[in-house]
PDB file of N, CA and C in Angstrom:
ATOM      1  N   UNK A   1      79.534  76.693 124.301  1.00  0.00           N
ATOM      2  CA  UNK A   1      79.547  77.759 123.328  1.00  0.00           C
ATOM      3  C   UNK A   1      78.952  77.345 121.985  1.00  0.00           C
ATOM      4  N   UNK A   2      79.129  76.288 121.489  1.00  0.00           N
ATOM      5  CA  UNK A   2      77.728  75.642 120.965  1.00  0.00           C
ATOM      6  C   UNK A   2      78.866  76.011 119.362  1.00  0.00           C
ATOM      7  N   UNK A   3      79.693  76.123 118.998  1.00  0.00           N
ATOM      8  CA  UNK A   3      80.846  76.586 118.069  1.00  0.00           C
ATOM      9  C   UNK A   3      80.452  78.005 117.719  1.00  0.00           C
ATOM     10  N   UNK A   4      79.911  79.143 118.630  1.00  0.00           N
ATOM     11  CA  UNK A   4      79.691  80.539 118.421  1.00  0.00           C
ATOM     12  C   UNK A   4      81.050  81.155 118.696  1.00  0.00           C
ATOM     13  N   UNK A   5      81.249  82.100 117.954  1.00  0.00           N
ATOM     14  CA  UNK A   5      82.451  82.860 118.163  1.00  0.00           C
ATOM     15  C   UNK A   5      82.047  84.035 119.388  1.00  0.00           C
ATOM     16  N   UNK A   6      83.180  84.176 120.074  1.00  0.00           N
ATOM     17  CA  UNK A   6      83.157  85.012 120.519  1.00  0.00           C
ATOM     18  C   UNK A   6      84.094  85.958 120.914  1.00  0.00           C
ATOM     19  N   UNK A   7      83.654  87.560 120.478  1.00  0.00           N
ATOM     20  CA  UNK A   7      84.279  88.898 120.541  1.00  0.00           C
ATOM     21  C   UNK A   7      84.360  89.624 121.235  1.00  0.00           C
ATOM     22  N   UNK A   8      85.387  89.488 122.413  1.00  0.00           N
ATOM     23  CA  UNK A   8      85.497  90.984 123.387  1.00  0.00           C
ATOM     24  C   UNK A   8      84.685  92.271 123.317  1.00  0.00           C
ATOM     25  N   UNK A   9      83.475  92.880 123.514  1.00  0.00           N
ATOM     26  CA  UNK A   9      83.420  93.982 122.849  1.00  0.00           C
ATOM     27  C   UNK A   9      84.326  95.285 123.306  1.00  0.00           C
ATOM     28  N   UNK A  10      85.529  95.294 124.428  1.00  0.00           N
ATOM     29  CA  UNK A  10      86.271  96.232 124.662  1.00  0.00           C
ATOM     30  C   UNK A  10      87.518  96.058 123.498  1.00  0.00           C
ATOM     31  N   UNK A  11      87.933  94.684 122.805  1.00  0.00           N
ATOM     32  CA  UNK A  11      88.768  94.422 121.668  1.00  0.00           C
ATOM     33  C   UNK A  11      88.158  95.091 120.200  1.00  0.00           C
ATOM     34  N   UNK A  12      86.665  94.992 120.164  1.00  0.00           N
ATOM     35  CA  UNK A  12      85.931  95.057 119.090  1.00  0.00           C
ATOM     36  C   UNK A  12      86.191  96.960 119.301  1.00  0.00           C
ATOM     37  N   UNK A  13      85.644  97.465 120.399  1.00  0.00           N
ATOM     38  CA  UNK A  13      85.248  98.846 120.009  1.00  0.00           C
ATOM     39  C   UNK A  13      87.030  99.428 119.739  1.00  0.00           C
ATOM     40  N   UNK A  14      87.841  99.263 120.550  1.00  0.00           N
ATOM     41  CA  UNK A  14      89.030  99.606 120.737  1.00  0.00           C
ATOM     42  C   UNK A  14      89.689  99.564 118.750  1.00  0.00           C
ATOM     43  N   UNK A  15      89.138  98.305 118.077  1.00  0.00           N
ATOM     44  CA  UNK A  15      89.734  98.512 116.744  1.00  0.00           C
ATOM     45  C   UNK A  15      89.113  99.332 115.762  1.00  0.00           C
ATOM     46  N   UNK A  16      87.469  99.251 115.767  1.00  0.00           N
ATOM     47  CA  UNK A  16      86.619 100.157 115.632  1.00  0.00           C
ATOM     48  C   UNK A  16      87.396 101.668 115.351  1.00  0.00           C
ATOM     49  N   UNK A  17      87.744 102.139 116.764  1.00  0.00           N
ATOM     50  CA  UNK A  17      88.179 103.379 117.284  1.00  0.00           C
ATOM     51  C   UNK A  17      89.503 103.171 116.430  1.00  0.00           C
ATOM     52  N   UNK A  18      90.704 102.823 116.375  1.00  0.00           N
ATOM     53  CA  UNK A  18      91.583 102.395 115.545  1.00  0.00           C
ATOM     54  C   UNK A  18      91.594 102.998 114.211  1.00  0.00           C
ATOM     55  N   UNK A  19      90.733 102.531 113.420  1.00  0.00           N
ATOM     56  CA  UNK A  19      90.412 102.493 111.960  1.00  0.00           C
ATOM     57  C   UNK A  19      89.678 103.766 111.914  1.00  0.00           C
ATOM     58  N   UNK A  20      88.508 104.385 113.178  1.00  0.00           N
ATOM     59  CA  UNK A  20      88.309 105.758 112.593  1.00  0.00           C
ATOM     60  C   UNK A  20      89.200 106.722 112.472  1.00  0.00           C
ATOM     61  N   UNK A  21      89.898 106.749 113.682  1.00  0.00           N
ATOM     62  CA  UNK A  21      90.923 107.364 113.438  1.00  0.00           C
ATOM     63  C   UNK A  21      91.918 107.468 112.139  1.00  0.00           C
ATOM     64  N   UNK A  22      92.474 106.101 111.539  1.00  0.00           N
ATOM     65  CA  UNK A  22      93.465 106.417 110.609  1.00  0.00           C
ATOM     66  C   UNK A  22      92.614 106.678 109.713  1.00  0.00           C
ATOM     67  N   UNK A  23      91.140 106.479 109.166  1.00  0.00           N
ATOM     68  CA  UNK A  23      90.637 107.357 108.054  1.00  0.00           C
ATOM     69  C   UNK A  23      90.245 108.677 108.544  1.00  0.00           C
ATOM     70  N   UNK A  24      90.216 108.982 109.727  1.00  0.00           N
ATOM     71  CA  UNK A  24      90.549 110.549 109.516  1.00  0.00           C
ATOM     72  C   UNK A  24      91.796 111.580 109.320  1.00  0.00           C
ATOM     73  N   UNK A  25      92.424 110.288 109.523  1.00  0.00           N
ATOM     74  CA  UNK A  25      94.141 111.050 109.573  1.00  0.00           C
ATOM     75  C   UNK A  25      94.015 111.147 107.767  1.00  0.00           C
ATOM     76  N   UNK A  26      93.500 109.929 107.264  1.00  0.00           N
ATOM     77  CA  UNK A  26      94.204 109.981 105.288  1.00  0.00           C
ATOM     78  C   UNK A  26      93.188 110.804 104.989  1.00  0.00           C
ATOM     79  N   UNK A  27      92.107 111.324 105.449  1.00  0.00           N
ATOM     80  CA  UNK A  27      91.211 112.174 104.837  1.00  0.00           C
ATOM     81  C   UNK A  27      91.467 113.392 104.847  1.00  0.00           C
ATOM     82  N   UNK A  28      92.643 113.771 105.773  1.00  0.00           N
ATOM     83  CA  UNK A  28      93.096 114.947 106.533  1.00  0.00           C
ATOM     84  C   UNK A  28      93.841 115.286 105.075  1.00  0.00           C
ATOM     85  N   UNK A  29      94.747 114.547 105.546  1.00  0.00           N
ATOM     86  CA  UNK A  29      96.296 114.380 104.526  1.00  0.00           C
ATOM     87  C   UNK A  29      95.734 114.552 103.181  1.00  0.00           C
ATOM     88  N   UNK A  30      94.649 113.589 102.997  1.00  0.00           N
ATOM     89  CA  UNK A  30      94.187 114.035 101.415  1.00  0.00           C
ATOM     90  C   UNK A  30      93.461 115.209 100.583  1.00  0.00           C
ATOM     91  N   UNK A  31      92.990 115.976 101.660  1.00  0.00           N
ATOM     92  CA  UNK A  31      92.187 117.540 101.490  1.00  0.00           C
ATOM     93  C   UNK A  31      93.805 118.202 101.530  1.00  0.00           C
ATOM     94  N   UNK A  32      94.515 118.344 102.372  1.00  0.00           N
ATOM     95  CA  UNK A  32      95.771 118.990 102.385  1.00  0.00           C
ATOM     96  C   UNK A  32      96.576 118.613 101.029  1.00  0.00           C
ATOM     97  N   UNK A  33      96.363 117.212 100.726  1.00  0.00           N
ATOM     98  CA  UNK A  33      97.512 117.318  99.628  1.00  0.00           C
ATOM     99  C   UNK A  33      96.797 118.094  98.304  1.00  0.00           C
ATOM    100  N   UNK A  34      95.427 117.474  98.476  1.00  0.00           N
ATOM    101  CA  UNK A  34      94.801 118.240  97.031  1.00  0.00           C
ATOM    102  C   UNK A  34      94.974 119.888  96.991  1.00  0.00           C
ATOM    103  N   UNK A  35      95.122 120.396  98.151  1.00  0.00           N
ATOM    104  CA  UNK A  35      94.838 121.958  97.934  1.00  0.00           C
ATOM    105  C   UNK A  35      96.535 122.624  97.789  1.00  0.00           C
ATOM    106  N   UNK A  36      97.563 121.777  98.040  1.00  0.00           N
ATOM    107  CA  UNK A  36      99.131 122.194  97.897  1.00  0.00           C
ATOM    108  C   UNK A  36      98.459 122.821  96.495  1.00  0.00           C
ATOM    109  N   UNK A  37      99.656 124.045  96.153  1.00  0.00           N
ATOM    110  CA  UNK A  37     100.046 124.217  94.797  1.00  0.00           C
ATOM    111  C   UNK A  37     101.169 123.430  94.214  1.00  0.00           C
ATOM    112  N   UNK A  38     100.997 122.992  93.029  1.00  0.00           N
ATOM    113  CA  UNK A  38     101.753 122.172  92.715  1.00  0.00           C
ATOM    114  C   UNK A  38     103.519 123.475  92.094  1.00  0.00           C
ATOM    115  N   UNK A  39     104.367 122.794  92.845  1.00  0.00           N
ATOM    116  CA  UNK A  39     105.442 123.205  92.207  1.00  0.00           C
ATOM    117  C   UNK A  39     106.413 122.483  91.449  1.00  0.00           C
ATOM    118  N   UNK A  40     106.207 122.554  90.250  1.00  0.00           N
ATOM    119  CA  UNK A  40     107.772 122.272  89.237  1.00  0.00           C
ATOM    120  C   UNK A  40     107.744 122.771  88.422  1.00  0.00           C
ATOM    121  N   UNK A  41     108.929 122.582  87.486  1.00  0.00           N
ATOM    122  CA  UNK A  41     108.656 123.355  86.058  1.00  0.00           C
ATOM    123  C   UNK A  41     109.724 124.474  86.355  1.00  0.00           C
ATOM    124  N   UNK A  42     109.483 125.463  85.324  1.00  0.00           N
ATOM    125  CA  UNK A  42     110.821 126.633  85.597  1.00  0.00           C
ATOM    126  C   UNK A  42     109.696 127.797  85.843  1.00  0.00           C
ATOM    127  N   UNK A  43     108.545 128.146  86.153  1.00  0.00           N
ATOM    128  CA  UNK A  43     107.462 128.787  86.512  1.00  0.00           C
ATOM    129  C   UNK A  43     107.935 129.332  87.795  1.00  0.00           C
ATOM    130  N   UNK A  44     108.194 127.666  88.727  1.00  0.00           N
ATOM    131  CA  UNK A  44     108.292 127.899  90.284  1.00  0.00           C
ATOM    132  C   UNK A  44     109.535 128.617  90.570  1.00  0.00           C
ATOM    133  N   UNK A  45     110.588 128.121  89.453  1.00  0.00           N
ATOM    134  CA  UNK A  45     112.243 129.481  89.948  1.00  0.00           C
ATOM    135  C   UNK A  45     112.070 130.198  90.140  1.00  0.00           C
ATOM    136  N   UNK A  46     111.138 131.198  89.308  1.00  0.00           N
ATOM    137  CA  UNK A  46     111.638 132.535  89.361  1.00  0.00           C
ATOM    138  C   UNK A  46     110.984 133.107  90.578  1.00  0.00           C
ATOM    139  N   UNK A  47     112.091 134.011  91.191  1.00  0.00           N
ATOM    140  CA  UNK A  47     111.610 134.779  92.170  1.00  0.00           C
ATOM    141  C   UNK A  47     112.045 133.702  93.270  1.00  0.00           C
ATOM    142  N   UNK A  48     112.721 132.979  93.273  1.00  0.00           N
ATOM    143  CA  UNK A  48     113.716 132.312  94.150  1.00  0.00           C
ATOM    144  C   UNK A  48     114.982 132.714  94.688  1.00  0.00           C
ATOM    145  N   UNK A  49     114.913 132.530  95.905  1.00  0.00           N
ATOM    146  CA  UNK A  49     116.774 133.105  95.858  1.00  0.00           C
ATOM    147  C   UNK A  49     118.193 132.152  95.924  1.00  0.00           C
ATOM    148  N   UNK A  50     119.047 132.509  94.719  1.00  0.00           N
ATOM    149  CA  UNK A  50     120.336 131.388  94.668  1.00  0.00           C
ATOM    150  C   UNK A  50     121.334 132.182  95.653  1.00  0.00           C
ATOM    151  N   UNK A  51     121.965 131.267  95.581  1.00  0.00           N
ATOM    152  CA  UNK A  51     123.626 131.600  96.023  1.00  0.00           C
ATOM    153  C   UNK A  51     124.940 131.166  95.092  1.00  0.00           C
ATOM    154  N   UNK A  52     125.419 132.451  95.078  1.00  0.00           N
ATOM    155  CA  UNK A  52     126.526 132.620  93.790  1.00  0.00           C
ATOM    156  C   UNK A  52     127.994 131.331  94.421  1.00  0.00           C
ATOM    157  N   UNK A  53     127.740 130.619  93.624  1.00  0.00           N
ATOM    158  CA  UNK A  53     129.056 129.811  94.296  1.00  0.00           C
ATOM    159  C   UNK A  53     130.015 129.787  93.141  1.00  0.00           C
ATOM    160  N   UNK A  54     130.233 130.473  92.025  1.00  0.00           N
ATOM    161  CA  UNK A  54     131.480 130.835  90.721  1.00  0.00           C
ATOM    162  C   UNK A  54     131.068 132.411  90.496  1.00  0.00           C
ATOM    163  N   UNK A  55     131.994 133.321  90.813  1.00  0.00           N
ATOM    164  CA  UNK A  55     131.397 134.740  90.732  1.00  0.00           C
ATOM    165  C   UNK A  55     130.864 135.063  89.389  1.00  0.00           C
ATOM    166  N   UNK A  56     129.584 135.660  89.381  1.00  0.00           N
ATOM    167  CA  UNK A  56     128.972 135.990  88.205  1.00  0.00           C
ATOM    168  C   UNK A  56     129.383 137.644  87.423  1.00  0.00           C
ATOM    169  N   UNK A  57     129.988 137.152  86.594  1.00  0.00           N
ATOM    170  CA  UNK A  57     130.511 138.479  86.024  1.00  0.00           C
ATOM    171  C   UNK A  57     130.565 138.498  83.986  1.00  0.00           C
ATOM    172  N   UNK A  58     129.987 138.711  83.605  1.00  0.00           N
ATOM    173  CA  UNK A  58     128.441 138.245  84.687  1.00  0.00           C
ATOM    174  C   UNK A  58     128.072 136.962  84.138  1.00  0.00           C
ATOM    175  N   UNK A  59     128.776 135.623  83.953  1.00  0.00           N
ATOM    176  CA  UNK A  59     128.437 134.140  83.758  1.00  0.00           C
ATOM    177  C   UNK A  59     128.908 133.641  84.806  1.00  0.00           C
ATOM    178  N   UNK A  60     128.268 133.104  85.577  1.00  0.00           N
ATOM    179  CA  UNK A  60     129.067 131.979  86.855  1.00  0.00           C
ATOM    180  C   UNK A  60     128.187 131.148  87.130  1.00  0.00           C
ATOM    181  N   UNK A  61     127.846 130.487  87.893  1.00  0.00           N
ATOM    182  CA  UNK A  61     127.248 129.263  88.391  1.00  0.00           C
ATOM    183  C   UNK A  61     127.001 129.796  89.971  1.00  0.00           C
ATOM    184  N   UNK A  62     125.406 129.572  90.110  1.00  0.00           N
ATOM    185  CA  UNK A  62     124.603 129.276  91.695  1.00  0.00           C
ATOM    186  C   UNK A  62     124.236 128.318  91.987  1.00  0.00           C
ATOM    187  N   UNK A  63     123.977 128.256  93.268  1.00  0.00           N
ATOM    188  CA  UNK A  63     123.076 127.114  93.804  1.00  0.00           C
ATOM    189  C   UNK A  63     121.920 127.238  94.229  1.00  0.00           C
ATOM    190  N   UNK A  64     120.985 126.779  93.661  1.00  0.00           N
ATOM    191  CA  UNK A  64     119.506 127.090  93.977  1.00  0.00           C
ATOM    192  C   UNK A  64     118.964 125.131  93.694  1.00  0.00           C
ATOM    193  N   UNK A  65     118.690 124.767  95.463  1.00  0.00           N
ATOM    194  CA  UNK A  65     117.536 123.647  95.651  1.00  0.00           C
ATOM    195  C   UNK A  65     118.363 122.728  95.677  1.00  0.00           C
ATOM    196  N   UNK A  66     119.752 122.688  95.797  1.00  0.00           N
ATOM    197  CA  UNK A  66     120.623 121.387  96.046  1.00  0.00           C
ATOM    198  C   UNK A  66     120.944 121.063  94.744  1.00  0.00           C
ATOM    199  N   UNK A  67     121.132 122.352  93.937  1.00  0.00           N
ATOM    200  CA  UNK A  67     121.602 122.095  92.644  1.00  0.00           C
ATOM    201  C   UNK A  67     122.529 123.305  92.128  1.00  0.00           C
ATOM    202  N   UNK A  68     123.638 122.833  91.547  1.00  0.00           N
ATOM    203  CA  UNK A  68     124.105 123.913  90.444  1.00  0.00           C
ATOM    204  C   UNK A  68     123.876 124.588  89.349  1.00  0.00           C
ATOM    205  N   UNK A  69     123.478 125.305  88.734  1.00  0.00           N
ATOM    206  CA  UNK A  69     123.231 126.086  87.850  1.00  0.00           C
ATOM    207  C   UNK A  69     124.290 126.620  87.160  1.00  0.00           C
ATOM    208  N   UNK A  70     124.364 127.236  85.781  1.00  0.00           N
ATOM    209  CA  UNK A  70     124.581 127.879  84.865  1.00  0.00           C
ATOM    210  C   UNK A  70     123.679 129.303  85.301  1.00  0.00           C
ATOM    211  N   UNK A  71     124.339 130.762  85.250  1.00  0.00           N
ATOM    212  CA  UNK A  71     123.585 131.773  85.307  1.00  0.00           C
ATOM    213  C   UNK A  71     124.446 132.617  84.575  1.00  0.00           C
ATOM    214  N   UNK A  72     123.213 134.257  85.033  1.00  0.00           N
ATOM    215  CA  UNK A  72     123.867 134.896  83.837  1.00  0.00           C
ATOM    216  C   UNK A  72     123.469 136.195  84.546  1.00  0.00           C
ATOM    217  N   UNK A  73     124.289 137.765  85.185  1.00  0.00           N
ATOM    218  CA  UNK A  73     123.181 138.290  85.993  1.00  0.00           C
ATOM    219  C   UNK A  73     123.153 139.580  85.218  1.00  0.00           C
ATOM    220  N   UNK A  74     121.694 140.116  85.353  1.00  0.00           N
ATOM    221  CA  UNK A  74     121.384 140.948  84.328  1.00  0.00           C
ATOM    222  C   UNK A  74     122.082 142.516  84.515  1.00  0.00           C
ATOM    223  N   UNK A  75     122.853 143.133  85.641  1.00  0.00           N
ATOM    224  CA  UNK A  75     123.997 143.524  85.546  1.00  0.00           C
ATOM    225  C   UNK A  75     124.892 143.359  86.574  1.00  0.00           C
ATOM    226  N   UNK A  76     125.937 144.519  86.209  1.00  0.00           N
ATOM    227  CA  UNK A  76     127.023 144.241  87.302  1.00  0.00           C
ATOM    228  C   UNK A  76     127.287 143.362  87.921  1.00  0.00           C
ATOM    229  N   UNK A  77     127.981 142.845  88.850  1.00  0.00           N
ATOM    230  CA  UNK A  77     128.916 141.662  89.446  1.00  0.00           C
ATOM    231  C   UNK A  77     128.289 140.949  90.416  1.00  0.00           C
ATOM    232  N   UNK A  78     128.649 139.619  90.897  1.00  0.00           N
ATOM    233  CA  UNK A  78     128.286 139.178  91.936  1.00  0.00           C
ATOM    234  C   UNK A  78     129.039 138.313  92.387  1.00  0.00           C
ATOM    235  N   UNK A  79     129.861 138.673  93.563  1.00  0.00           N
ATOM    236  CA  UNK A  79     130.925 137.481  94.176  1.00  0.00           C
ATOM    237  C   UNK A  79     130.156 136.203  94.978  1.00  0.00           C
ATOM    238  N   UNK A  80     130.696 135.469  95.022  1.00  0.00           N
ATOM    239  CA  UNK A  80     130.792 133.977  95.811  1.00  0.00           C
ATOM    240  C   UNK A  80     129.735 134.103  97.488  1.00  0.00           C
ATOM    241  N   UNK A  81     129.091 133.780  97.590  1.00  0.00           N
ATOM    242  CA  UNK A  81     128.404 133.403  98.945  1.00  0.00           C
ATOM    243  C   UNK A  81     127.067 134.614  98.494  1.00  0.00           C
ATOM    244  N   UNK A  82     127.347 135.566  97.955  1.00  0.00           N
ATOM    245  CA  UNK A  82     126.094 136.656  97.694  1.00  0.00           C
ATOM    246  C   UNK A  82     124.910 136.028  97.049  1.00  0.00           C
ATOM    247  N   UNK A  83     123.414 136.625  97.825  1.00  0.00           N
ATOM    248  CA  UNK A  83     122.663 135.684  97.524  1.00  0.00           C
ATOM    249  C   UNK A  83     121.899 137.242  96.388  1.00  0.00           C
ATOM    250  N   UNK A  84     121.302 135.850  95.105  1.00  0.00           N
ATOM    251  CA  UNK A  84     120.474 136.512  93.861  1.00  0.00           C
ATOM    252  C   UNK A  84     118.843 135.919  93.824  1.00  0.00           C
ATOM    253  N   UNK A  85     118.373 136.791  92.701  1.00  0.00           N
ATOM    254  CA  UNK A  85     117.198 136.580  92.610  1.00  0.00           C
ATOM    255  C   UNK A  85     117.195 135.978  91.422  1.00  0.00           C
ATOM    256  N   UNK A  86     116.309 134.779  90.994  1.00  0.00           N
ATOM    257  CA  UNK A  86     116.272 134.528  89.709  1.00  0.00           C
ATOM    258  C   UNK A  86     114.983 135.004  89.488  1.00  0.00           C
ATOM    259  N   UNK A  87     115.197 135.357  87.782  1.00  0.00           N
ATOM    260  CA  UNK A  87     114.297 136.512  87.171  1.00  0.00           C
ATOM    261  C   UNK A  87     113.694 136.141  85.783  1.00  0.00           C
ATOM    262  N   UNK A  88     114.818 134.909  85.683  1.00  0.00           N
ATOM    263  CA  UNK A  88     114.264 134.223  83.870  1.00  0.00           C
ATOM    264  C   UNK A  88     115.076 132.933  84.174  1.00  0.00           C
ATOM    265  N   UNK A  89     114.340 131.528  83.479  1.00  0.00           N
ATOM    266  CA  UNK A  89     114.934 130.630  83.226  1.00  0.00           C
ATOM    267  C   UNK A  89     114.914 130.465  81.446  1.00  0.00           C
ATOM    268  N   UNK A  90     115.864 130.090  81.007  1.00  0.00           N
ATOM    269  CA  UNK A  90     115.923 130.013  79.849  1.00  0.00           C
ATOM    270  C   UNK A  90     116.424 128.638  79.481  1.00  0.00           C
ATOM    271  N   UNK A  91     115.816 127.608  79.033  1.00  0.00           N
ATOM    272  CA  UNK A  91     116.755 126.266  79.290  1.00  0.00           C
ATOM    273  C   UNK A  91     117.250 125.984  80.999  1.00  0.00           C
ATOM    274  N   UNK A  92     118.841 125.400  80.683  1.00  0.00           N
ATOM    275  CA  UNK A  92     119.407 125.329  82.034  1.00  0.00           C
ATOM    276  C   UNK A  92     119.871 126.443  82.429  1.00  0.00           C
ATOM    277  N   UNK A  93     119.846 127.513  81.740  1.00  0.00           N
ATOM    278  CA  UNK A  93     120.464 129.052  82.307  1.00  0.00           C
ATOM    279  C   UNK A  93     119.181 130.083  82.856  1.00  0.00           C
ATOM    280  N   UNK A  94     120.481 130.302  83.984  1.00  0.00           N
ATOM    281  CA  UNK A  94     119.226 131.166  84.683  1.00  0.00           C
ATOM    282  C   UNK A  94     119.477 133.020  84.756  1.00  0.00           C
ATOM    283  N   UNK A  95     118.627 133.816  84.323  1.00  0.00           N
ATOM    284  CA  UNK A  95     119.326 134.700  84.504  1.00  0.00           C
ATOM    285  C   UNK A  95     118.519 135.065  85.946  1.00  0.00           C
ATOM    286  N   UNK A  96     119.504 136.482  86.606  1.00  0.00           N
ATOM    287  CA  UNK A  96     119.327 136.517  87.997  1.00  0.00           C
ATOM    288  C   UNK A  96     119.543 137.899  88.221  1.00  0.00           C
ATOM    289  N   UNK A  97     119.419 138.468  89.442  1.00  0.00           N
ATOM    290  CA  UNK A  97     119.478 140.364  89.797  1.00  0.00           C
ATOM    291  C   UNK A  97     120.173 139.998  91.153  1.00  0.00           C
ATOM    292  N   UNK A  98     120.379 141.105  91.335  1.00  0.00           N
ATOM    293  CA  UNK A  98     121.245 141.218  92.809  1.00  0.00           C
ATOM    294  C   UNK A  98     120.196 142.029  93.860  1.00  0.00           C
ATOM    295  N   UNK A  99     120.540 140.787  95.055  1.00  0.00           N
ATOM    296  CA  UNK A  99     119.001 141.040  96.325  1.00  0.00           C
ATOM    297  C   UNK A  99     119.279 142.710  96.039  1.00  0.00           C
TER     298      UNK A  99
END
């Protein structure tokens, strides 16, 4: 062999094939992530729906996203498990309408 290396070419194409693949997978992933809309901010609340877990009468506390809230609903009542719309964030208070 004279100190020449030598490369399988069924090892060679097989990693080849390997590597095109995962840059088509991150090229995938990366057109997809660029075109998400970005959500945060208090923009993305509104027009979300909570769930009243302290009856709002009209100050109680929902849960909207694995979080508690402060709310406030713009009328009449809303008992416990009833689900709202939020309609304004103001700070940490949210005000909200009934579905």
């Amino acid at each position: 062999m004279n100190g020449a290396i030598y490369i399988n070419p069924w090892a060679l194409g097989l990693i080849i094939a390997a590597v095109v693949v995962f840059l088509v997978f991150v090229v995938i992933w990366s057109v997809r992530a660029h075109r998400r809309k970005v959500s945060a901010g208090k923009e993305d609340m509104v027009g979300r729906t909570a769930v009243v877990k302290m009856a709002l009468n009209p100050k109680g506390i929902v849960f909207v996203e694995d979080e508690l809230w402060a709310a406030v609903i713009d009328n009449g009542t809303a008992e416990p498990e009833e689900e709202v719309t939020i309609t304004k964030v103001d700070g940490l208070k949210l005000t909200v309408t009934r579905k």
